[in-house]
PDB file of N, CA and C in Angstrom:
ATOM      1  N   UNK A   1     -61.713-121.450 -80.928  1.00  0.00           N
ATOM      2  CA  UNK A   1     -61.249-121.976 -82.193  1.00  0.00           C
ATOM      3  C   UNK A   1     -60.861-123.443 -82.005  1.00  0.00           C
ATOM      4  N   UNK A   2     -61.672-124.682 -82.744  1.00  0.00           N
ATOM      5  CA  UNK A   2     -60.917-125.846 -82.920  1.00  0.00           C
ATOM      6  C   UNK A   2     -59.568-126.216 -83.076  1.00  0.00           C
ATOM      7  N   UNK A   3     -59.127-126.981 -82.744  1.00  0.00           N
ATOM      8  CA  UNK A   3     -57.467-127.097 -82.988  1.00  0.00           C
ATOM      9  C   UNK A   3     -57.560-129.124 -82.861  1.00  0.00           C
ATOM     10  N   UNK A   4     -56.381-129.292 -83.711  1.00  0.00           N
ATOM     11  CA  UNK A   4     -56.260-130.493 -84.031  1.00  0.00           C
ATOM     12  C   UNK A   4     -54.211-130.848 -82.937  1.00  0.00           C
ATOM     13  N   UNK A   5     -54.208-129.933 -82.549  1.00  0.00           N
ATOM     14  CA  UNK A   5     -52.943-130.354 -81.534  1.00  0.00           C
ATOM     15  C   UNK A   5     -53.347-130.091 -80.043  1.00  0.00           C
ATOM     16  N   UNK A   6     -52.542-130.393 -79.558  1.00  0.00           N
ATOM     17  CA  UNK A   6     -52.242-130.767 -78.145  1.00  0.00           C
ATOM     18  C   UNK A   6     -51.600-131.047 -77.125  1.00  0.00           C
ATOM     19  N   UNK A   7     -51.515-130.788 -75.906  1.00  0.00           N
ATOM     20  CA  UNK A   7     -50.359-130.347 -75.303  1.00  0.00           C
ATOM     21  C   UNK A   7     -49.206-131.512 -74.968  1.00  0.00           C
ATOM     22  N   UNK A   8     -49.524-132.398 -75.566  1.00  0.00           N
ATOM     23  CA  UNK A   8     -48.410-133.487 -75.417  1.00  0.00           C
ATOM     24  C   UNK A   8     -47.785-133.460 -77.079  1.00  0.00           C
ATOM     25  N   UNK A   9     -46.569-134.164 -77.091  1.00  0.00           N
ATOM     26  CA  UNK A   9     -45.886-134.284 -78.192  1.00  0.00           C
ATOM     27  C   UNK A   9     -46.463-135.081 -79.537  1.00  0.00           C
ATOM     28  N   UNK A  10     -46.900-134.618 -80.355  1.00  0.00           N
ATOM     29  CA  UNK A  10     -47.469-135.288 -81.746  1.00  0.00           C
ATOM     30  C   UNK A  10     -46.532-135.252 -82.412  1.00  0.00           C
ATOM     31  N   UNK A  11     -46.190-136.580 -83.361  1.00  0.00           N
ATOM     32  CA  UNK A  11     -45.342-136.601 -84.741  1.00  0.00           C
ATOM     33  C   UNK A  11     -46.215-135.513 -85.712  1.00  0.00           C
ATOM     34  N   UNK A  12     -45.136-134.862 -86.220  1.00  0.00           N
ATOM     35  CA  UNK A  12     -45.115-134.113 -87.322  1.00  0.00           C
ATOM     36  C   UNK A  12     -45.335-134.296 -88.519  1.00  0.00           C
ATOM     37  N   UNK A  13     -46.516-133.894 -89.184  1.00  0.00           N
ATOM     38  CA  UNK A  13     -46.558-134.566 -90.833  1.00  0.00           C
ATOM     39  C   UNK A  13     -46.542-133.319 -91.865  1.00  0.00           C
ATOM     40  N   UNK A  14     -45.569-132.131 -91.913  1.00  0.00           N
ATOM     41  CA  UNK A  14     -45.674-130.753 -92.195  1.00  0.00           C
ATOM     42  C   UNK A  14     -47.608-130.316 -92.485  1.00  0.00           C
ATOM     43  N   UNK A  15     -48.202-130.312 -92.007  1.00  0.00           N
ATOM     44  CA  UNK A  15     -49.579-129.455 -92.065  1.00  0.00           C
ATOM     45  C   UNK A  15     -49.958-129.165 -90.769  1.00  0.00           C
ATOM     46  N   UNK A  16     -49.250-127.940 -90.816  1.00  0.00           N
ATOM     47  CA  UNK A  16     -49.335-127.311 -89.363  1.00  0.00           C
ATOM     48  C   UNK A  16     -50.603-126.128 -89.570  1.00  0.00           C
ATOM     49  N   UNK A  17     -50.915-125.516 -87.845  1.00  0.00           N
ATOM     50  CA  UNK A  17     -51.718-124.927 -87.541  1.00  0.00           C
ATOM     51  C   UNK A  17     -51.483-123.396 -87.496  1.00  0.00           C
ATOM     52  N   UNK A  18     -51.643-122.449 -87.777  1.00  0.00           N
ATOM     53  CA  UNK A  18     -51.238-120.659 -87.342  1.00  0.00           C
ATOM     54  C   UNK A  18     -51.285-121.017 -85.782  1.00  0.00           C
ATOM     55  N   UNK A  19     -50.411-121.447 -85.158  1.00  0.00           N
ATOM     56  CA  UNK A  19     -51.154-121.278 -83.929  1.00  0.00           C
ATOM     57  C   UNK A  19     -49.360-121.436 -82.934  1.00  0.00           C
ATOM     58  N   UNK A  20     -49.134-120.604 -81.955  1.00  0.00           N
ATOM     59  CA  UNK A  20     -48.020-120.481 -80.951  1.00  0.00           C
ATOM     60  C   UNK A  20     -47.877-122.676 -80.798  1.00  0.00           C
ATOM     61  N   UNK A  21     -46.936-122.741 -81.238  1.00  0.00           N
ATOM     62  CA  UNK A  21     -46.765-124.084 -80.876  1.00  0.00           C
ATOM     63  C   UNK A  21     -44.629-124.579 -80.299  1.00  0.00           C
ATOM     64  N   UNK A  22     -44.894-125.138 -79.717  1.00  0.00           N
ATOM     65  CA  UNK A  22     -43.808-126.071 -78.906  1.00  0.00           C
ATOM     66  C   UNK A  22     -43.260-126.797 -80.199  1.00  0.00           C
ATOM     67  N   UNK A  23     -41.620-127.100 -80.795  1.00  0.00           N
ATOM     68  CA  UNK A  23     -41.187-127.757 -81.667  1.00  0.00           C
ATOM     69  C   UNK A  23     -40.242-128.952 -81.149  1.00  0.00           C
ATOM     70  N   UNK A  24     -39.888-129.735 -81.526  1.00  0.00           N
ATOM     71  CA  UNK A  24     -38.745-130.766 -81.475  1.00  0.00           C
ATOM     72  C   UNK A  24     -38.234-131.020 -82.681  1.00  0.00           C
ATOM     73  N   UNK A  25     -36.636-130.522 -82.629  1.00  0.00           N
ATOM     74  CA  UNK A  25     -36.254-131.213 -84.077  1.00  0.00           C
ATOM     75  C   UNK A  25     -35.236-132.506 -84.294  1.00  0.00           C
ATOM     76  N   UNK A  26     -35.244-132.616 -85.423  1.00  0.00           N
ATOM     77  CA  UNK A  26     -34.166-133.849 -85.370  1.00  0.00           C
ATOM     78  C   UNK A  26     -33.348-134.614 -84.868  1.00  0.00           C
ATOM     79  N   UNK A  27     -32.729-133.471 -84.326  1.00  0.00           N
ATOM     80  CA  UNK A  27     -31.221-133.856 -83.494  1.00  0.00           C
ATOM     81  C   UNK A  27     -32.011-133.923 -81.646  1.00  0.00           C
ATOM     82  N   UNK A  28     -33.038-133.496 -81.601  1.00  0.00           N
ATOM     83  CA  UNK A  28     -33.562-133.647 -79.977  1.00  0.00           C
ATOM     84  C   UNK A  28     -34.004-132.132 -79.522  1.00  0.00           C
ATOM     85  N   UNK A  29     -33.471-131.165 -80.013  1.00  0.00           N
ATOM     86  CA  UNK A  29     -33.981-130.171 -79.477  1.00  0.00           C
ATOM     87  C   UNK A  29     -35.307-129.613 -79.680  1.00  0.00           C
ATOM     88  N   UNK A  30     -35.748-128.897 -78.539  1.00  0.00           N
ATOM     89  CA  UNK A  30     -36.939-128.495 -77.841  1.00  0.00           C
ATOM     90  C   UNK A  30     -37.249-127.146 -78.098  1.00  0.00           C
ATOM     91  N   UNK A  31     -38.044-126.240 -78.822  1.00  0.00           N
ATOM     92  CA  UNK A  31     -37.751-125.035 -78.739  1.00  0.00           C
ATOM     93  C   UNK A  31     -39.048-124.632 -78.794  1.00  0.00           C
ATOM     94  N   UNK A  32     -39.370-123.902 -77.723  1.00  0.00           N
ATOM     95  CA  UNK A  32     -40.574-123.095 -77.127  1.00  0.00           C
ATOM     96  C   UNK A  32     -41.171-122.012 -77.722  1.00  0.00           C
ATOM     97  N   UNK A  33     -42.490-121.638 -78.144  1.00  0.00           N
ATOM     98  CA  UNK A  33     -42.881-120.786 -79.128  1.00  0.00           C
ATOM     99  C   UNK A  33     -42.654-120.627 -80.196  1.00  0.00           C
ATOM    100  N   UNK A  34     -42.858-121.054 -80.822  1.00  0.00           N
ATOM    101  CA  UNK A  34     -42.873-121.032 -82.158  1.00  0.00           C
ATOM    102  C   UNK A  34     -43.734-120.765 -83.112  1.00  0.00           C
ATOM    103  N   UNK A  35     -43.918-119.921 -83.988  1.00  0.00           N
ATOM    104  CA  UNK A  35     -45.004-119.567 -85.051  1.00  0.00           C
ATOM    105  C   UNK A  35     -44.467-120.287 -86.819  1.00  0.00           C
ATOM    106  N   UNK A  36     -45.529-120.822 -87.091  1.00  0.00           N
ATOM    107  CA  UNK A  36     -45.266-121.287 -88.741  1.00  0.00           C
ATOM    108  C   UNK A  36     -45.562-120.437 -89.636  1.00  0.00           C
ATOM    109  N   UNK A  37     -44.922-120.630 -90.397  1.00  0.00           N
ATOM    110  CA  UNK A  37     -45.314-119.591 -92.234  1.00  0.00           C
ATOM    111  C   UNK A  37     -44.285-119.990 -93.086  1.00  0.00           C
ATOM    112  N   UNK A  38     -45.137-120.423 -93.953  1.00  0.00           N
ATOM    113  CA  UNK A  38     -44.050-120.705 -95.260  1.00  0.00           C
ATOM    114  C   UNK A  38     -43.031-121.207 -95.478  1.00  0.00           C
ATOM    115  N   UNK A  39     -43.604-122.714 -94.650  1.00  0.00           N
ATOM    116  CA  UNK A  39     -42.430-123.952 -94.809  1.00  0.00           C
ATOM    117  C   UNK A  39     -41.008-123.452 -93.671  1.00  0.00           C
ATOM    118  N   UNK A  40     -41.423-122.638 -93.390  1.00  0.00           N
ATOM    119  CA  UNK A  40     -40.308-122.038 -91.682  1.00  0.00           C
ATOM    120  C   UNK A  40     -41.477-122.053 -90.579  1.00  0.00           C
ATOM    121  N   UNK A  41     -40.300-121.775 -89.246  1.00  0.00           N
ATOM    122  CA  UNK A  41     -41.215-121.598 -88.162  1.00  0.00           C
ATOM    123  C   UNK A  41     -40.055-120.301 -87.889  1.00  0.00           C
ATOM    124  N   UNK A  42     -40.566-119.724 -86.921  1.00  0.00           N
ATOM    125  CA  UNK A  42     -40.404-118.441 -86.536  1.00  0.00           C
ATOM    126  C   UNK A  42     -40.620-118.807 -84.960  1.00  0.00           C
ATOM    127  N   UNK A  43     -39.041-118.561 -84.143  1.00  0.00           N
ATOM    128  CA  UNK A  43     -39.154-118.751 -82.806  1.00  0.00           C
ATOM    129  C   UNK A  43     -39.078-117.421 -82.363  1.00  0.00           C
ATOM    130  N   UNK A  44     -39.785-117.171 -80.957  1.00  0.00           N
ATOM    131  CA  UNK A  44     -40.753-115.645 -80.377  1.00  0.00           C
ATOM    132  C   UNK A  44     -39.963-115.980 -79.727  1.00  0.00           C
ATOM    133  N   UNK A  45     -38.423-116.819 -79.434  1.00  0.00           N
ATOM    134  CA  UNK A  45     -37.852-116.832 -77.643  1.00  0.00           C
ATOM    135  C   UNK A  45     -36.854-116.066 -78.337  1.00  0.00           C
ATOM    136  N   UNK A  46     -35.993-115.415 -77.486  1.00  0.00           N
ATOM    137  CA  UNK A  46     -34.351-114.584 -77.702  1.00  0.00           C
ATOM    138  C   UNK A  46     -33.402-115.600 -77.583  1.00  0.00           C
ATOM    139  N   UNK A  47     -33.750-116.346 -78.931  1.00  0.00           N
ATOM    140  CA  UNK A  47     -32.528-117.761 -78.906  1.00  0.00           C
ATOM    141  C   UNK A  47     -31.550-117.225 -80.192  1.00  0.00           C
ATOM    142  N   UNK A  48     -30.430-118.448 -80.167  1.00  0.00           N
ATOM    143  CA  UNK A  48     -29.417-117.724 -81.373  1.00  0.00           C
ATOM    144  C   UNK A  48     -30.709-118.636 -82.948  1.00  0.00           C
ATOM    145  N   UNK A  49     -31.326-119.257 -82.780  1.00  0.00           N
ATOM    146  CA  UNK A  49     -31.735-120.171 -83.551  1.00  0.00           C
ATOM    147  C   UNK A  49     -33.553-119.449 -83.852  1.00  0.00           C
ATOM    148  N   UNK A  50     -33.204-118.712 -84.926  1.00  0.00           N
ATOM    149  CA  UNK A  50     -34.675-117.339 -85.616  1.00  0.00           C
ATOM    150  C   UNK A  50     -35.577-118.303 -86.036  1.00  0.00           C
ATOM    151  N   UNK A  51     -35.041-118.811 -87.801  1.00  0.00           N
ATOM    152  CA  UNK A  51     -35.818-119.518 -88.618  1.00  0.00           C
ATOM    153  C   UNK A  51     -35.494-120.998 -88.863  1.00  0.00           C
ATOM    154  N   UNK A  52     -36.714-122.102 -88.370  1.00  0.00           N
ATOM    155  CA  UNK A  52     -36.238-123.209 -88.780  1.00  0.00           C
ATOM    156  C   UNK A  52     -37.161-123.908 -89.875  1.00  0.00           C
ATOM    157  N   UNK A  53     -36.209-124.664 -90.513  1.00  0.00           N
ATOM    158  CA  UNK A  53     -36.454-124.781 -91.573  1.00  0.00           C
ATOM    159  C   UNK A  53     -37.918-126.122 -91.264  1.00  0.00           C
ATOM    160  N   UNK A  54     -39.113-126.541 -91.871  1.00  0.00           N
ATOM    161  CA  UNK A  54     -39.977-127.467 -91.830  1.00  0.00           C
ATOM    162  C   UNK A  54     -39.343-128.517 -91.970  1.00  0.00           C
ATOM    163  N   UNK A  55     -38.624-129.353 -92.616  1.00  0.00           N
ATOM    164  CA  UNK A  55     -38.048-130.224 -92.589  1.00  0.00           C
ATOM    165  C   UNK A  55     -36.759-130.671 -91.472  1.00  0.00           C
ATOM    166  N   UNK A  56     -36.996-129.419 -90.718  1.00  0.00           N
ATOM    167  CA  UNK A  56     -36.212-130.025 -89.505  1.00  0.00           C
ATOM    168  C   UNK A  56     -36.818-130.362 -88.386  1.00  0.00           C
ATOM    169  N   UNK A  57     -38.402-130.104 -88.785  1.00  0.00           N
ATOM    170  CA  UNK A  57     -39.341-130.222 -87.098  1.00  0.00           C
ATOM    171  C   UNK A  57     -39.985-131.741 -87.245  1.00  0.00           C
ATOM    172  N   UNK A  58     -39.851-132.568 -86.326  1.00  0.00           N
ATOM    173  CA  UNK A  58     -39.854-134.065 -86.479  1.00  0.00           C
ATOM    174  C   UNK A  58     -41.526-133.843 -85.089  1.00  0.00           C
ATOM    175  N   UNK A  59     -41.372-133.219 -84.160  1.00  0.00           N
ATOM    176  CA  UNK A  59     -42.881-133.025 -83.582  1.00  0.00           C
ATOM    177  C   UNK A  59     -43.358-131.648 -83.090  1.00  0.00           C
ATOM    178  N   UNK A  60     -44.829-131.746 -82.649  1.00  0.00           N
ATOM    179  CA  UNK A  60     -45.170-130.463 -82.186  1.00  0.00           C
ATOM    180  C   UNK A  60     -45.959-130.645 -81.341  1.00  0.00           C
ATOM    181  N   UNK A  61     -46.528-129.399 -80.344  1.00  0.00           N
ATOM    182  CA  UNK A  61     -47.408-129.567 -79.393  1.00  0.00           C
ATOM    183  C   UNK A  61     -47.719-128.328 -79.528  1.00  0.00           C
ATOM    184  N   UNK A  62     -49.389-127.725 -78.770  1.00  0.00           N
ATOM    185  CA  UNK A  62     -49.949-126.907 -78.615  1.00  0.00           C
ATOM    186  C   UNK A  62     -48.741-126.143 -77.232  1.00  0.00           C
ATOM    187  N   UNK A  63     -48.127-124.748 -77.563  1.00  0.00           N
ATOM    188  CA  UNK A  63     -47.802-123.930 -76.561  1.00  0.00           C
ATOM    189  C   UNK A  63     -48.190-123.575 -75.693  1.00  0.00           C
ATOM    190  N   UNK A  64     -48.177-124.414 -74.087  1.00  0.00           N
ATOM    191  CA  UNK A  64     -49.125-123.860 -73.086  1.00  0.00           C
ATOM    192  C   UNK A  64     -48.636-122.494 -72.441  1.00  0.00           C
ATOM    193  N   UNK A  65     -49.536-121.714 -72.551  1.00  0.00           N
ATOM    194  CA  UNK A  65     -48.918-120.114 -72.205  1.00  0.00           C
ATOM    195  C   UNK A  65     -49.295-119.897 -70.985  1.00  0.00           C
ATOM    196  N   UNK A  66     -49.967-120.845 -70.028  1.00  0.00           N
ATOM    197  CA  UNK A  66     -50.312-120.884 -68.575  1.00  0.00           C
ATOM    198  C   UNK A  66     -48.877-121.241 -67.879  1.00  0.00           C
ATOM    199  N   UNK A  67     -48.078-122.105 -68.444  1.00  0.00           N
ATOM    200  CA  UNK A  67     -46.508-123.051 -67.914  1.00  0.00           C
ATOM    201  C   UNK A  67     -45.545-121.840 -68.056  1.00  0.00           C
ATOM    202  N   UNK A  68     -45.536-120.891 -69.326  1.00  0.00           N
ATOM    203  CA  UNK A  68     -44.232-120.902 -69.261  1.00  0.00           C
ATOM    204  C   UNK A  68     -44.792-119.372 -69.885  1.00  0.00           C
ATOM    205  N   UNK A  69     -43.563-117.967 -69.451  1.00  0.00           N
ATOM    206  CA  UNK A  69     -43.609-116.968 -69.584  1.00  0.00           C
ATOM    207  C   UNK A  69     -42.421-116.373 -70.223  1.00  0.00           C
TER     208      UNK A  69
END
């Protein structure tokens, strides 16, 4: 499947991909796995932090699932 991200950090312009991706938000944080839907993302890690809101994700990267388990 084509994909328009990649494993380094891209600015965010909300038109994201269905696809396991790496977030950064506003304030600096980093949060690993992440799935999009409906203007949220949906983090797959056992963090206190579930649903974030699209307007808080400032970049993204393709989730390398070879790095990190």
């Amino acid at each position: 499947m084509d994909t328009n991200l990649t494993l380094e950090w891209s600015e965010y312009n909300q038109d994201y991909e269905k696809r396991v991706q790496d977030i950064r938000l506003k304030d600096g944080t980093e949060i690993l796995k992440c799935w999009p839907n409906a203007g949220k993302w949906f983090s797959m890690n056992n963090n206190k932090q579930k649903d974030i809101l699209d307007s808080e994700v400032t970049h993204t990267k393709l989730h390398n699932k070879l790095f990190y388990r």
